[in-house]
N, C-alpha and C. Protein backbone atom coordinates (compact mmCIF):
# COMPACT_ATOMS: atom_id res chain seq x y z
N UNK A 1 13.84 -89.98 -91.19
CA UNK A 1 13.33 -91.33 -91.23
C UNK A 1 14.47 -92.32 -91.05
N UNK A 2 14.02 -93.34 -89.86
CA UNK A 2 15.06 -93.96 -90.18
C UNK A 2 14.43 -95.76 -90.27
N UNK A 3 14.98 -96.97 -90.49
CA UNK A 3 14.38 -97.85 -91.06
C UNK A 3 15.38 -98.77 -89.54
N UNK A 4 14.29 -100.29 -89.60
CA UNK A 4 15.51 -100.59 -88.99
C UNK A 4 16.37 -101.10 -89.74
N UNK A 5 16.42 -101.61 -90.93
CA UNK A 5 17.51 -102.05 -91.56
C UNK A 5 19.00 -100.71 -91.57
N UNK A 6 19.13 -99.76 -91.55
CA UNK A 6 19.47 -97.97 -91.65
C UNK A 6 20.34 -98.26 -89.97
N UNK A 7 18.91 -98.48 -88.68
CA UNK A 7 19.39 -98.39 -87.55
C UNK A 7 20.43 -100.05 -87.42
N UNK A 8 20.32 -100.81 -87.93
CA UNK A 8 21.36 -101.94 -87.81
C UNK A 8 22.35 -101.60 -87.91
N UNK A 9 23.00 -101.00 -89.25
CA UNK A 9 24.05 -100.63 -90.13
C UNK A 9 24.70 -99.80 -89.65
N UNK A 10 24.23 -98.41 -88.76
CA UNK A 10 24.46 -97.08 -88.24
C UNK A 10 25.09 -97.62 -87.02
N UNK A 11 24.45 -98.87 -85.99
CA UNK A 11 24.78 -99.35 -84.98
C UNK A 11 26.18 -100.12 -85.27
N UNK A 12 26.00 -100.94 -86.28
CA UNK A 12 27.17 -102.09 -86.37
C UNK A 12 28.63 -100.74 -86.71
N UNK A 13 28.60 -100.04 -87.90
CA UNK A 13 29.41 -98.97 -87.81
C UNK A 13 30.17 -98.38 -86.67
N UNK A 14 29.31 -98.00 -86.23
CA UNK A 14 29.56 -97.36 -84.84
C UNK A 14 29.99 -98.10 -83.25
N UNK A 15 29.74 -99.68 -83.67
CA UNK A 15 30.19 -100.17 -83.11
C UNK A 15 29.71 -100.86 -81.67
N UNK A 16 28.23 -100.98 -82.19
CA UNK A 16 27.30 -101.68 -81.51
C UNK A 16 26.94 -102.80 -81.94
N UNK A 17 26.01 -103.50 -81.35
CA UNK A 17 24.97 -104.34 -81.63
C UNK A 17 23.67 -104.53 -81.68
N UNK A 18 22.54 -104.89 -82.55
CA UNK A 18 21.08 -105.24 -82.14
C UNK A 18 20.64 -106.08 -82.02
N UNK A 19 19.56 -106.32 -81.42
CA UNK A 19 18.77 -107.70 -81.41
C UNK A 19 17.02 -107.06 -80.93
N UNK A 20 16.54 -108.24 -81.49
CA UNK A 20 15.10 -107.83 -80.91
C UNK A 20 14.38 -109.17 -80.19
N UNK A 21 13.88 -108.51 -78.73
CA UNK A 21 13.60 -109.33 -77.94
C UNK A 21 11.73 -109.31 -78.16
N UNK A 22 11.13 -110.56 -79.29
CA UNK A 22 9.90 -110.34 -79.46
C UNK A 22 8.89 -110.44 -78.23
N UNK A 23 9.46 -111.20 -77.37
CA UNK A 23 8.56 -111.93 -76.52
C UNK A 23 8.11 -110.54 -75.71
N UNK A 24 9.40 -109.58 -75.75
CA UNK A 24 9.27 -108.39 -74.86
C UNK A 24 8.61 -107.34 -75.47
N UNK A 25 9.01 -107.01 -76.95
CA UNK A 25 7.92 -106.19 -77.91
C UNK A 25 9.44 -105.06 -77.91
N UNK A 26 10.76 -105.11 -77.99
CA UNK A 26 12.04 -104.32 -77.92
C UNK A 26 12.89 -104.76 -78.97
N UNK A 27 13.27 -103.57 -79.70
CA UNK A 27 14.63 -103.95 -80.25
C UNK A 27 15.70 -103.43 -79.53
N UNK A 28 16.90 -104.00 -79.07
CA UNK A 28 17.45 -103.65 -78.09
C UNK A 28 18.57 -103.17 -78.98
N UNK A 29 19.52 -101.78 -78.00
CA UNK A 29 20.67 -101.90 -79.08
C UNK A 29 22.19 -102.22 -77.65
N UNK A 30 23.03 -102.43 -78.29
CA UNK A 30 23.81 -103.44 -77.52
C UNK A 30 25.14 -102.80 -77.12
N UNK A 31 26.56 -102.75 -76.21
CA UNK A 31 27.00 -102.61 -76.28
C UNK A 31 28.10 -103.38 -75.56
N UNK A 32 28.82 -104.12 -76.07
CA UNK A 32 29.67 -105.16 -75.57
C UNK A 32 28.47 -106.32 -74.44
N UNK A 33 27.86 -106.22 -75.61
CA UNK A 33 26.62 -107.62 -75.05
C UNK A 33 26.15 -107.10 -73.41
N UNK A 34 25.87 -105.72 -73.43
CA UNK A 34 24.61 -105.32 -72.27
C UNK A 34 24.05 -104.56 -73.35
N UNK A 35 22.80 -104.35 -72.84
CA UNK A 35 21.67 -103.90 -73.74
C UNK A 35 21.56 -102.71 -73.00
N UNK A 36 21.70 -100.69 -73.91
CA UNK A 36 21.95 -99.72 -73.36
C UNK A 36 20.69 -98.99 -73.55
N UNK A 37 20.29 -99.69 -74.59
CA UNK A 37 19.09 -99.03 -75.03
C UNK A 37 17.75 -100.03 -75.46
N UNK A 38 16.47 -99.77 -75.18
CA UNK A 38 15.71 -100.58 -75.72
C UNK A 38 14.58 -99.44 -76.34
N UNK A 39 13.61 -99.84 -77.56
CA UNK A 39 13.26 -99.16 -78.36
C UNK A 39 12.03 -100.00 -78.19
N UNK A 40 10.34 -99.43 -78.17
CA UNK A 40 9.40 -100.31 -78.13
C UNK A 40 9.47 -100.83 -79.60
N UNK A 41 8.47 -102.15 -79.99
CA UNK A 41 8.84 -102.40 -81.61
C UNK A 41 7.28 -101.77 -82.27
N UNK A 42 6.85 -101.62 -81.48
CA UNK A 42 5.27 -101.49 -81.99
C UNK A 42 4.89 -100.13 -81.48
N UNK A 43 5.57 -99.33 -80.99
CA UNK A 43 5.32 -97.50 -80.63
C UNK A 43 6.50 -96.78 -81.02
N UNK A 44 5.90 -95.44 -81.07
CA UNK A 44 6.55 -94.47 -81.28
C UNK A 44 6.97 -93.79 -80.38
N UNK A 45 8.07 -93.15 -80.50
CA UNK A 45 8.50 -92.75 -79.11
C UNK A 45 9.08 -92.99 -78.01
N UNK A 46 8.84 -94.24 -78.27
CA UNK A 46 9.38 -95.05 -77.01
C UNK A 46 10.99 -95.69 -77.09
N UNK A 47 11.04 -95.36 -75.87
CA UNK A 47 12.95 -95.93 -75.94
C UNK A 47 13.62 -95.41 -74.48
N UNK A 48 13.89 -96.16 -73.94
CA UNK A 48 14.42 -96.01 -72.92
C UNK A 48 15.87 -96.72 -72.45
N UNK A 49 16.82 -95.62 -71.61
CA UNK A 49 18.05 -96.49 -71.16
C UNK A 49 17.47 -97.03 -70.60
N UNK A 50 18.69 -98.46 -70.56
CA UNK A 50 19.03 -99.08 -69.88
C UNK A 50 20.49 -99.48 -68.79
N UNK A 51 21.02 -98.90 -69.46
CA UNK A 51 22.35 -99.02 -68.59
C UNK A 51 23.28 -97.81 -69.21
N UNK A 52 24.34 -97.32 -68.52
CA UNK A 52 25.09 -95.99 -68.67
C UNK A 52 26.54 -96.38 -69.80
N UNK A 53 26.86 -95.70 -70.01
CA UNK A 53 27.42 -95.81 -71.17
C UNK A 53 28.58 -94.69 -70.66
N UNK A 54 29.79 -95.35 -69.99
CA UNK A 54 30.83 -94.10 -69.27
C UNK A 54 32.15 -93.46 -70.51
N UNK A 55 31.81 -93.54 -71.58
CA UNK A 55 32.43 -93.22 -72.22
C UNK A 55 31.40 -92.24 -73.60
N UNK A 56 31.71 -90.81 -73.31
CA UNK A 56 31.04 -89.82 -73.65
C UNK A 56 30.18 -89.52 -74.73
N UNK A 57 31.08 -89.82 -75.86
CA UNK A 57 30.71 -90.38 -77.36
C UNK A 57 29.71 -91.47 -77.46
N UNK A 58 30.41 -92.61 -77.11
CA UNK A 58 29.38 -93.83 -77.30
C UNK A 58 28.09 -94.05 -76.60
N UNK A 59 27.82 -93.07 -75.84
CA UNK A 59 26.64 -92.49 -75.22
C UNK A 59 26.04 -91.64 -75.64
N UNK A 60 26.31 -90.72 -76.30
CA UNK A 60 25.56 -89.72 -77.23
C UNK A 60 25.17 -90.50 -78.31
N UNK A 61 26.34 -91.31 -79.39
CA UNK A 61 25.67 -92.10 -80.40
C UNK A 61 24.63 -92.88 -79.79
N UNK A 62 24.92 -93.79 -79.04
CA UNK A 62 23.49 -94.49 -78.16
C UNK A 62 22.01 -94.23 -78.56
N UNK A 63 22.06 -92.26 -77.80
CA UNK A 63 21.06 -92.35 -77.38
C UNK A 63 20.63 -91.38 -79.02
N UNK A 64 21.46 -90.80 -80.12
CA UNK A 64 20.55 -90.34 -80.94
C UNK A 64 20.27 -92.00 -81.92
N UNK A 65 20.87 -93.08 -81.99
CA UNK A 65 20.87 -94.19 -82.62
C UNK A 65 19.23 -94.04 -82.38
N UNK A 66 19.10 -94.49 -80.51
CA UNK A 66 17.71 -94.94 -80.21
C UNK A 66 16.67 -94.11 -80.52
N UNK A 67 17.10 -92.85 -80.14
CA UNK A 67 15.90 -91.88 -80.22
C UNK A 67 14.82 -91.93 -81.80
N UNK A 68 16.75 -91.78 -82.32
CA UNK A 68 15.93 -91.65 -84.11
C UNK A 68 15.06 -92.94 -84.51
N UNK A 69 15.50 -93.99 -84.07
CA UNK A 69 14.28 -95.37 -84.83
C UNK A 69 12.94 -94.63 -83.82
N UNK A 70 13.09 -94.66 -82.17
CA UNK A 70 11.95 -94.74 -81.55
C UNK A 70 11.10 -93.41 -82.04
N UNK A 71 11.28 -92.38 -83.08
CA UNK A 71 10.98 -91.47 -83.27
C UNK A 71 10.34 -91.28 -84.77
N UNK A 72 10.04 -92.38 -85.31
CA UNK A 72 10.64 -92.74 -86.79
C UNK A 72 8.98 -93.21 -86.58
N UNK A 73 7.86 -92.94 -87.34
CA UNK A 73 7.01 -93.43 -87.77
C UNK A 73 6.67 -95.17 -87.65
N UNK A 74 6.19 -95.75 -87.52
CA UNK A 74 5.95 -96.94 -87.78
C UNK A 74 5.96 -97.62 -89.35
N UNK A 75 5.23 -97.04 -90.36
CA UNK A 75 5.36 -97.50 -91.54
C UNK A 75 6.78 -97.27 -92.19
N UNK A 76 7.23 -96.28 -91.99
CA UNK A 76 8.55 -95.60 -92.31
C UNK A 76 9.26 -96.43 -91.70
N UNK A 77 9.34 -96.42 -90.27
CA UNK A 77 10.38 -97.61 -89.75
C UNK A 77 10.77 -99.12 -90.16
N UNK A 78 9.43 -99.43 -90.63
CA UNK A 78 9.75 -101.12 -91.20
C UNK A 78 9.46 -100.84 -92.47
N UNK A 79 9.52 -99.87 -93.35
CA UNK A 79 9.45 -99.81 -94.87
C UNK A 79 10.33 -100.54 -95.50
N UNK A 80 11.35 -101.13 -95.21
CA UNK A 80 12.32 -101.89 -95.85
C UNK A 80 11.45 -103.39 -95.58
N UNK A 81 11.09 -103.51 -94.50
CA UNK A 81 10.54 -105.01 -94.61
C UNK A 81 9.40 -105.06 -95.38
N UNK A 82 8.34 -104.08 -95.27
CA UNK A 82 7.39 -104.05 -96.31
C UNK A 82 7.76 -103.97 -98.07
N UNK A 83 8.66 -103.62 -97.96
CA UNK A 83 8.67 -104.00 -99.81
C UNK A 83 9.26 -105.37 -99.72
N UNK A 84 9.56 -106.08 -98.98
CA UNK A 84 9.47 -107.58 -99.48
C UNK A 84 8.12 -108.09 -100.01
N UNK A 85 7.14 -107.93 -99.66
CA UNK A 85 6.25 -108.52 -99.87
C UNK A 85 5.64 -107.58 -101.66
């Protein structure tokens, strides 16, 4: 399980960035401000590159970063935002 608050933290570590583009329905994850990966916000499963990543490592983290949120349940995924309320 991973949350996105979990996938922020794992990204910033590692030495990325996120953002989420609502209008598009993506949380994108970032890398020197191009977007490598985008993650649907409202499906499972979904996540697709976007741009290549020529350095070996930071391409593998990339793509298990993305895989694991886009793979991650929906309730499970925003469970951190749900206990605000």
């Amino acid at each position: 399980m991973m949350t996105v608050k979990d996938f922020n933290h794992n990204a910033e570590v590692k030495g990325f960035t996120t953002s989420v583009d609502a209008k598009l329905g993506l949380i994108l994850l970032k890398h020197h401000d191009t977007t490598v990966w985008a993650i649907a916000i409202h499906k499972v499963g979904v996540a697709s590159q976007m741009a290549p990543l020529l350095e070996l490592d930071k391409a593998i983290q990339a793509q298990a970063l993305a895989e694991a949120l886009a793979n991650t349940d929906l309730a499970d995924r925003y469970a951190d935002i749900f206990e605000l309320f």
